[in-house]
Protein backbone atom coordinates (compact mmCIF):
# COMPACT_ATOMS: atom_id res chain seq x y z
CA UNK A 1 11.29 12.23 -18.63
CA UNK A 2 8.23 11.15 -16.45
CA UNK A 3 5.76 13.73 -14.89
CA UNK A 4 6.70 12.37 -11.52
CA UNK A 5 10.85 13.46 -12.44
CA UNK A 6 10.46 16.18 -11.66
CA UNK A 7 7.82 16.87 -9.09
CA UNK A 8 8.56 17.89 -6.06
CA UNK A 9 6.22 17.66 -2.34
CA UNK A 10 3.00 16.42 -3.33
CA UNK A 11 0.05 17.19 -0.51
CA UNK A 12 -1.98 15.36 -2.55
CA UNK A 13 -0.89 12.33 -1.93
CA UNK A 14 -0.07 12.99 1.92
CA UNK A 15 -4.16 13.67 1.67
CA UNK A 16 -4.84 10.20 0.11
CA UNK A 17 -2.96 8.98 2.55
CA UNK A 18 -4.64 10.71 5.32
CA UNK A 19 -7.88 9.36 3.79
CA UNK A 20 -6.76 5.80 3.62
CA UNK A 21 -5.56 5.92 6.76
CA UNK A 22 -9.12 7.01 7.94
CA UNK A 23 -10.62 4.31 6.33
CA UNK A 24 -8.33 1.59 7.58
CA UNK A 25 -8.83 2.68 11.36
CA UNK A 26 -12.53 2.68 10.92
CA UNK A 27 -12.83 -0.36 9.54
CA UNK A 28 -10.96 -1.86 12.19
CA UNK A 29 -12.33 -0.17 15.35
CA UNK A 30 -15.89 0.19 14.67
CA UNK A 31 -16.88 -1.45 11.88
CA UNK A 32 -19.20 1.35 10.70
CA UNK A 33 -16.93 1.61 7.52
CA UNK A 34 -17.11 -1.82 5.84
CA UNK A 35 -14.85 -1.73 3.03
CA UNK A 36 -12.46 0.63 4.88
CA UNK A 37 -9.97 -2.23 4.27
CA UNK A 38 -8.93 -0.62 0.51
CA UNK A 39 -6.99 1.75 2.47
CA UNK A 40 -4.49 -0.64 2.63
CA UNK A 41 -5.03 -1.23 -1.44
CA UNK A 42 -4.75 2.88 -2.07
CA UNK A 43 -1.22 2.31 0.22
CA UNK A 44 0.10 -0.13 -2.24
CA UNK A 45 -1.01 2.49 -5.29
CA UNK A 46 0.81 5.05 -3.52
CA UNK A 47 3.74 2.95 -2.65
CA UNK A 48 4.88 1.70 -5.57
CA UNK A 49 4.26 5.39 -7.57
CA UNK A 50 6.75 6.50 -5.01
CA UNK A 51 9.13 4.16 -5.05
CA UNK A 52 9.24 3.63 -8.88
CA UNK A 53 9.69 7.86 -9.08
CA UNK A 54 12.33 7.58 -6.59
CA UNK A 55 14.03 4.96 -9.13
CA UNK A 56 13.13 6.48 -12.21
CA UNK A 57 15.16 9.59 -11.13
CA UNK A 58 18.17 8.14 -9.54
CA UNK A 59 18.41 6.34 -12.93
CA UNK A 60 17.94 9.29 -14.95
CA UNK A 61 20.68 11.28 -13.00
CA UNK A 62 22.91 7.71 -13.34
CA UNK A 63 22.72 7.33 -9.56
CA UNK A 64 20.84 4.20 -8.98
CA UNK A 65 22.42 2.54 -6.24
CA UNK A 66 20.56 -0.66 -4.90
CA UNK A 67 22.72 -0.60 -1.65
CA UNK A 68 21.60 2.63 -0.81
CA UNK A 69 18.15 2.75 -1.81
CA UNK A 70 17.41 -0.32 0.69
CA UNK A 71 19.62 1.31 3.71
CA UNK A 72 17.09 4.43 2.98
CA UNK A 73 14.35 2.06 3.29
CA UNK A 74 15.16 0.85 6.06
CA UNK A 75 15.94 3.88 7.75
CA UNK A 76 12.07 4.92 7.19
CA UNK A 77 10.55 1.99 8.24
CA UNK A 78 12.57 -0.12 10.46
CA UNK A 79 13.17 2.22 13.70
CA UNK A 80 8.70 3.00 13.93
CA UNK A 81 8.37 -1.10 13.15
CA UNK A 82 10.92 -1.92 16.02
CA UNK A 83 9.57 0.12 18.58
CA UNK A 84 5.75 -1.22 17.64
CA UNK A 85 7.01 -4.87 17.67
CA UNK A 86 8.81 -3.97 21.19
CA UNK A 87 6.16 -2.48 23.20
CA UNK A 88 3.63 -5.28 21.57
CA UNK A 89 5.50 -7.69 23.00
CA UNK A 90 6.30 -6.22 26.16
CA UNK A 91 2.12 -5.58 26.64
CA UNK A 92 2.07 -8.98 25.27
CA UNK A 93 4.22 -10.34 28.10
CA UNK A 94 1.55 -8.63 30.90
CA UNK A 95 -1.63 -10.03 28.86
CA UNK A 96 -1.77 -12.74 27.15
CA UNK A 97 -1.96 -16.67 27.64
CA UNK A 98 1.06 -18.79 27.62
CA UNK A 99 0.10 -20.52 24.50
CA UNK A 100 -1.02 -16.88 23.26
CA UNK A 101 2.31 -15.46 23.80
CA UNK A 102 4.09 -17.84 21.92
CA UNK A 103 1.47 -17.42 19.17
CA UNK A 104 2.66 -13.56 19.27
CA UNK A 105 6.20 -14.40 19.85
CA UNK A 106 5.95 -16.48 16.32
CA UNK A 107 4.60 -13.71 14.42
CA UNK A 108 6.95 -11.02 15.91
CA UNK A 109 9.68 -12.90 14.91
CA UNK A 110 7.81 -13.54 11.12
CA UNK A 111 7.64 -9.23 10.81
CA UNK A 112 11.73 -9.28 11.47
CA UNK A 113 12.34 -11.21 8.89
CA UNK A 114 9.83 -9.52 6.88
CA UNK A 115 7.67 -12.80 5.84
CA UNK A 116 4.46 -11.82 8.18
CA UNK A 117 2.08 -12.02 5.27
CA UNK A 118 3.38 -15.67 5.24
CA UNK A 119 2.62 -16.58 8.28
CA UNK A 120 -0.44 -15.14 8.71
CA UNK A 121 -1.62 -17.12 5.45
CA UNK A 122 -0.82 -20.34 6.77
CA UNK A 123 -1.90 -19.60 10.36
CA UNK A 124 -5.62 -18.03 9.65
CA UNK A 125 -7.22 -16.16 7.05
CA UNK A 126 -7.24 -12.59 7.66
CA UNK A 127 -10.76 -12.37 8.41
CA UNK A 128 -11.11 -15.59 10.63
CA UNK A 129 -12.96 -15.30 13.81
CA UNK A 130 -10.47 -14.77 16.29
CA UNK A 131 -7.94 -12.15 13.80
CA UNK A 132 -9.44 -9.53 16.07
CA UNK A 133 -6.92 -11.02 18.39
CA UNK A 134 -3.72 -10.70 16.55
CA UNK A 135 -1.61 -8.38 17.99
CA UNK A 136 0.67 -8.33 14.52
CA UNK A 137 -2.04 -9.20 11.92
CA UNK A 138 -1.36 -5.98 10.54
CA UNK A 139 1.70 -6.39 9.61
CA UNK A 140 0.84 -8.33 6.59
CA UNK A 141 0.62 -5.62 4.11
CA UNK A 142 3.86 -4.36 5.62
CA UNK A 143 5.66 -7.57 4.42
CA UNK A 144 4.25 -7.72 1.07
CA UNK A 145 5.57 -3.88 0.80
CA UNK A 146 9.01 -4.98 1.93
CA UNK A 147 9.37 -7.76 -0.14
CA UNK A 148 8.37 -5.68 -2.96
CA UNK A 149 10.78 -3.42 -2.02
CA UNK A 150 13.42 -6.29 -2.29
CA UNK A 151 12.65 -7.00 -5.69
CA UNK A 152 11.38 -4.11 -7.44
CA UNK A 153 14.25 -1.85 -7.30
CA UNK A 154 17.11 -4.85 -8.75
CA UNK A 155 14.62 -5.62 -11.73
CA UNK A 156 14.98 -2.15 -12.51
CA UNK A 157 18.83 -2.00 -12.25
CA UNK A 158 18.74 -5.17 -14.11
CA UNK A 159 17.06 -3.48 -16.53
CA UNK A 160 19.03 -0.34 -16.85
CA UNK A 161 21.93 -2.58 -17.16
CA UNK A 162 20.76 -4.72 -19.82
CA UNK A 163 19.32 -1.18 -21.63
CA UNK A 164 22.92 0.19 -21.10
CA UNK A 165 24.85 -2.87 -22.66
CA UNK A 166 22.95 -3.19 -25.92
CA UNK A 167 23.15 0.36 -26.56
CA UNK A 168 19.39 1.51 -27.41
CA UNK A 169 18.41 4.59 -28.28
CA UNK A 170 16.89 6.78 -25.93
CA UNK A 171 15.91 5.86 -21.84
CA UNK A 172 14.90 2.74 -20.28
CA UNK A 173 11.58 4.44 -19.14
CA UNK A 174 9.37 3.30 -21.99
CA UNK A 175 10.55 -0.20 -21.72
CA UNK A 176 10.13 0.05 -18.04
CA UNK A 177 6.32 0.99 -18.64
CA UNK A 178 5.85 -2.08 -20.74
CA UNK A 179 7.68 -4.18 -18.34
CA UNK A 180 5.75 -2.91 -15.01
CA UNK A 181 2.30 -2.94 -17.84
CA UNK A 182 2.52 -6.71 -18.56
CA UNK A 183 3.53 -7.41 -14.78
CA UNK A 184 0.53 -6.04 -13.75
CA UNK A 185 -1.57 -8.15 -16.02
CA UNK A 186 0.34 -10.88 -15.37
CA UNK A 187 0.09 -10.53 -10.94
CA UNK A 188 -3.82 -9.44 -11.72
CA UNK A 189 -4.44 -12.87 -13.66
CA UNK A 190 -2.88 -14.26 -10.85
CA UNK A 191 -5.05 -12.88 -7.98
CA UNK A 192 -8.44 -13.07 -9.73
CA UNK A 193 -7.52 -16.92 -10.12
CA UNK A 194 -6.37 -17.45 -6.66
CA UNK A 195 -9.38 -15.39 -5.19
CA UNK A 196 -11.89 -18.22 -6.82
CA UNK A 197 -9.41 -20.94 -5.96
CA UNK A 198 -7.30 -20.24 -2.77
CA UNK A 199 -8.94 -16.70 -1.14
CA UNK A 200 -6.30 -16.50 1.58
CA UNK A 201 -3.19 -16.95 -0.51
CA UNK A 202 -4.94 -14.74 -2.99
CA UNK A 203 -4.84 -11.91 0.05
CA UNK A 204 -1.53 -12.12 1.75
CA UNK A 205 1.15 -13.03 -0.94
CA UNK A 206 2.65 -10.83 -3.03
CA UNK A 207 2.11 -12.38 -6.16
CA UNK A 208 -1.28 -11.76 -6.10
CA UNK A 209 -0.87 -8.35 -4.47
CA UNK A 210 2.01 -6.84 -6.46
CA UNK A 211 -0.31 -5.39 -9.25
CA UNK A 212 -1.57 -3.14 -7.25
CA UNK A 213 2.08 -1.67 -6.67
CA UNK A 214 2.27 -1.99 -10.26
CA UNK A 215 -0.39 0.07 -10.64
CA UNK A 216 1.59 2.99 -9.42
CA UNK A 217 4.77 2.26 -11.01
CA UNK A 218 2.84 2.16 -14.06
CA UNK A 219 1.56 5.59 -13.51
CA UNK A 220 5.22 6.87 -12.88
CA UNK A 221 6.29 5.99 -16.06
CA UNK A 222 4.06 7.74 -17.78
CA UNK A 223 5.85 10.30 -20.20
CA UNK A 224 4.81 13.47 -19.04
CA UNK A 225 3.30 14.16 -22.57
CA UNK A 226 0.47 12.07 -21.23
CA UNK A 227 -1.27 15.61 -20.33
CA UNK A 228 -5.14 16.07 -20.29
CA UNK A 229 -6.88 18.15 -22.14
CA UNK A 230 -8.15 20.58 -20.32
CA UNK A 231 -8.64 21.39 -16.70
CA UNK A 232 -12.93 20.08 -17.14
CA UNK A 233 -11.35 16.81 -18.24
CA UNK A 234 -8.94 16.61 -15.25
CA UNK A 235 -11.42 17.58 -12.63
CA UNK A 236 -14.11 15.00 -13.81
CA UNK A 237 -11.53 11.82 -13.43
CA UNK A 238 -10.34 13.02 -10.03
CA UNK A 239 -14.30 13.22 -9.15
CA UNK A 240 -14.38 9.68 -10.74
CA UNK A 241 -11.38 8.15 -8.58
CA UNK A 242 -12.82 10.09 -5.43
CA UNK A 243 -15.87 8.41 -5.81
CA UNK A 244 -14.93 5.18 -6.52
CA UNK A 245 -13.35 5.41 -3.42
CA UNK A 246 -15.66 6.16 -1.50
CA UNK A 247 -18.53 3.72 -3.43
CA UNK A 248 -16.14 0.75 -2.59
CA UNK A 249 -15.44 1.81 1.10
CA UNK A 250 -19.38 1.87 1.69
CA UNK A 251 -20.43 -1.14 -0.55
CA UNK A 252 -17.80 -3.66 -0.33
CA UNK A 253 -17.54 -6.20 3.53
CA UNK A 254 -14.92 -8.72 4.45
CA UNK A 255 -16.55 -11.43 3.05
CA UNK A 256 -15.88 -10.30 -0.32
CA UNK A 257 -14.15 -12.24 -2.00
CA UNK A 258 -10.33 -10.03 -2.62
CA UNK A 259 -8.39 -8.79 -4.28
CA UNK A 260 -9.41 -9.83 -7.67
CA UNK A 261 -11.48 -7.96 -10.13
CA UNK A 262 -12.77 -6.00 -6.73
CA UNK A 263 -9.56 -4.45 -6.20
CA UNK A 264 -9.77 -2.94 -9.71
CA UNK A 265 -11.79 -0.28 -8.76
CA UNK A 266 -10.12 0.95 -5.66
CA UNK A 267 -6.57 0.95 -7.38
CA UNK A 268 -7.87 2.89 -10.39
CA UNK A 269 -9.71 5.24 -7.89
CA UNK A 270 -6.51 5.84 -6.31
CA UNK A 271 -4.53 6.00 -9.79
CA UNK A 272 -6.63 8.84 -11.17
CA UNK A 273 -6.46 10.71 -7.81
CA UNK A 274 -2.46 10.93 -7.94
CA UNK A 275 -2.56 11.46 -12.13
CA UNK A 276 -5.04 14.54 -12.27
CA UNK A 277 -3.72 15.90 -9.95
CA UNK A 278 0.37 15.92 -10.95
CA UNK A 279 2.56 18.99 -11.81
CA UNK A 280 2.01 17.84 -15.64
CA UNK A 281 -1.84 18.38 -15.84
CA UNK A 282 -4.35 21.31 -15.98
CA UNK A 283 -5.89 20.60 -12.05
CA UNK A 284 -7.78 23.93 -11.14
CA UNK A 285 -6.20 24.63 -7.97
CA UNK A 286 -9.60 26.05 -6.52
CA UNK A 287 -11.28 22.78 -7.38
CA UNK A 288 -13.72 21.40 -4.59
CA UNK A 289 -11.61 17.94 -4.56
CA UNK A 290 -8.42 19.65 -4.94
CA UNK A 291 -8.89 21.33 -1.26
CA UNK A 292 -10.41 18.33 0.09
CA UNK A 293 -7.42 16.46 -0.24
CA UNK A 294 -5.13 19.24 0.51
CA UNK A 295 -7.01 19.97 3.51
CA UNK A 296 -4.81 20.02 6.79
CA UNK A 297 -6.99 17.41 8.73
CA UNK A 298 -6.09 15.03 5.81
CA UNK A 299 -2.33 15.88 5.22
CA UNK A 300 -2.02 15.53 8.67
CA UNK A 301 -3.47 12.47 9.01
CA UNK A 302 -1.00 11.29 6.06
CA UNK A 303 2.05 12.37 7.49
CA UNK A 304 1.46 10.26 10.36
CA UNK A 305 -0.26 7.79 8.51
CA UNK A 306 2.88 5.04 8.70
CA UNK A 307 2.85 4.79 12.47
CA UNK A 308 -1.17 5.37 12.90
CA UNK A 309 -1.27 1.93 11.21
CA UNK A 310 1.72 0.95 12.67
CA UNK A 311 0.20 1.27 15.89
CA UNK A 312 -4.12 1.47 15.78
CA UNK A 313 -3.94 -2.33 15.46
CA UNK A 314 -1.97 -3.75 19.04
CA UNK A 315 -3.76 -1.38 21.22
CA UNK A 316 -7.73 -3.29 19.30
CA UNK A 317 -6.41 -6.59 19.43
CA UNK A 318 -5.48 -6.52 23.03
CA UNK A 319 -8.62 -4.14 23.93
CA UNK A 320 -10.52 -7.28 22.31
CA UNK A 321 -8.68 -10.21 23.53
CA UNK A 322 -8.93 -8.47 27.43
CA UNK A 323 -12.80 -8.27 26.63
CA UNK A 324 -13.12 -11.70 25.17
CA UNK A 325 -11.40 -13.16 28.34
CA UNK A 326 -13.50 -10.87 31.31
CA UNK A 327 -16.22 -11.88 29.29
CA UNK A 328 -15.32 -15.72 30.00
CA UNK A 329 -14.71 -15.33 33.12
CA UNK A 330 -17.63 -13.74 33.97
C-alpha cells in the first residue's frame, strides 16, 4: 500500500499551497517576486500527488469509478470557474473595446471547453507585452490540469483492467510507478526540447507540462517502505525542497526560458516538501519548517488558494488595461 493510502488531512500541503499561492499573486501584481510563477509548477506537484492518491485508493478498495471521479471533479472546480468566467465577462462588457471583447469572449468560451492553454499558445506567448491584459490568461494552467484530469484517471483504469485480466501477482501500484516513472521522462524530454525549439508550446501544452503532474503521481506510488532514516535525514531534505523554492522564486524572471531543465528544481523542491513530511516518515513535529508550513497564515492561504488564483488575475488585467487606456488618452 502507498504512504499516501492511508493518510488522512494533510496541512502540509494546504501550507504549500498557501505558499504557492503567495508567490503566484506577487509575481503578478508587483513584480517584486520574479520567479513567483513556479507557484503554478508546485500546483501541478501537488495536483497530480492528489489525484493519483485519490486513485490509488479507490483502486485498492475496488471502487474506481471513472464516471464518478470526473462528476467529483467537476463539482470542485466548475461552480468557482463559472462564476469567475461570469463576472469577467460581465466587467468585460462595461470595459473593454469592441474588438477587446470579442478577444475575451474567444477565450471565455476556450476555458468552457477546457482548451484555454490552447488558445492562449496560438494567440500570444504568455509573457508577450500586452498578457497583462488578458482577462483569462490565467486560465491556462487550469486547462492543462483538466485535461490531465481527462486522461490520467482512464490510463489508470486501463491499467487496473489489463493488471486484473492477466492475473499478476500482487497490486497494480508498482507497475503504476514505472508507468507514471517513464512518463515523466518521456513528457520531460519533451519540454526541454520544445523549450530550445518552440518556448510557447513548450509552456502551455500539456505534453510538455504533464511531468510535472507526474512528478506527484510518482511520489504517490511510492511503497510506504520508502521511509527515511531518521528524523536528521528527513528534516535536512525538507530544508533542501524549502530552499529550492525559495532560490528559484528569487533567481529565476520570465524570460527564462521554461519549463525545461528549470522546472526541475522547483518540482523536486515541492516533491521533497510533501515526502518528508508524510504520515510514513520520522518529521519532528517541532521542526522550524514543519510549523512554517503548518502555520495558519499559510493553511489559510491554501484553503482558499483555488479561487485566490481563480480570481487575483481579472481584477490586474482590467486594473492594467483601464490604466493603459487613461494613459492614452491623456
Amino acid at each position: 500500500m502507498s504512504s499516501l493510502a492511508s493518510s488522512g488531512y494533510r496541512r502540509d500541503i494546504d501550507g504549500l499551497r498557501g505558499r504557492s499561492i503567495l508567490a503566484v499573486v506577487l509575481f503578478h501584481a508587483t513584480g517584486a517576486l520574479r520567479g513567483g510563477f513556479i507557484g503554478v509548477d508546485v500546483f501541478f506537484v501537488i495536483s497530480g500527488y492528489l489525484i493519483a492518491g485519490i486513485l490509488l485508493r479507490e483502486m485498492e478498495r475496488g471502487q474506481l469509478n471513472l464516471a464518478n471521479f470526473w462528476v467529483r471533479r467537476i463539482r470542485r472546480i466548475m461552480p468557482a470557474s463559472v462564476a469567475m468566467s461570469v463576472v469577467t465577462l460581465g466587467l468585460g462588457c462595461l470595459i473593454l473595446l469592441p474588438e477587446d471583447l470579442v478577444s475575451l469572449a474567444k477565450s471565455a468560451m476556450a476555458q468552457a471547453l477546457m482548451v484555454s492553454n490552447v488558445f492562449f499558445w496560438q494567440d500570444s506567448g504568455y509573457f508577450a507585452a500586452a498578457s497583462d491584459q488578458k482577462p483569462f490568461l490565467h486560465t491556462w494552467s487550469l486547462s492543462v490540469e483538466e485535461q490531465f484530469y481527462l486522461v490520467f484517471p482512464f490510463v489508470c483504469w486501463a491499467v487496473m483492467k489489463w493488471h486484473v485480466h492477466r492475473g499478476s501477482p500482487g497490486g497494480v501500484q508498482p507497475l503504476l510507478l514505472k508507468l507514471f516513472a517513464a512518463a515523466l521522462l518521456i513528457s520531460l524530454g519533451i519540454s526541454i526540447y520544445q523549450v530550445g525549439q518552440e518556448p510557447t508550446m513548450a509552456f502551455y501544452l500539456l505534453p510538455s507540462r504533464a511531468w510535472e503532474l507526474l512528478v506527484g503521481a510518482t511520489l504517490a506510488c511510492l511503497p510506504s517502505g520508502c521511509r527515511l532514516s531518521s528524523a536528521k535525514t528527513c528534516r535536512r531534505l525538507g530544508e533542501l525542497g524549502f530552499f529550492l523554492l525559495i532560490i528559484c522564486a528569487v533567481q529565476l524572471r520570465d524570460s527564462t526560458p521554461f519549463p525545461g531543465l528549470l522546472a526541475l528544481p522547483p518540482c523536486l523542491g515541492a516533491a521533497l516538501l510533501i515526502w518528508v513530511h508524510g504520515p510514513a516518515q520520522p518529521a519532528s513535529p517541532d521542526h522550524w519548517l514543519r510549523r512554517v508550513m503548518e502555520s495558519r497564515f499559510l493553511v489559510g492561504l491554501g484553503l482558499i488558494s483555488y479561487s485566490l488564483y481563480l480570481w487575483h488575475w481579472p481584477f490586474l488585467a482590467y486594473w492594467e488595461y483601464l490604466d493603459v487606456s487613461f494613459s492614452r488618452s491623456t
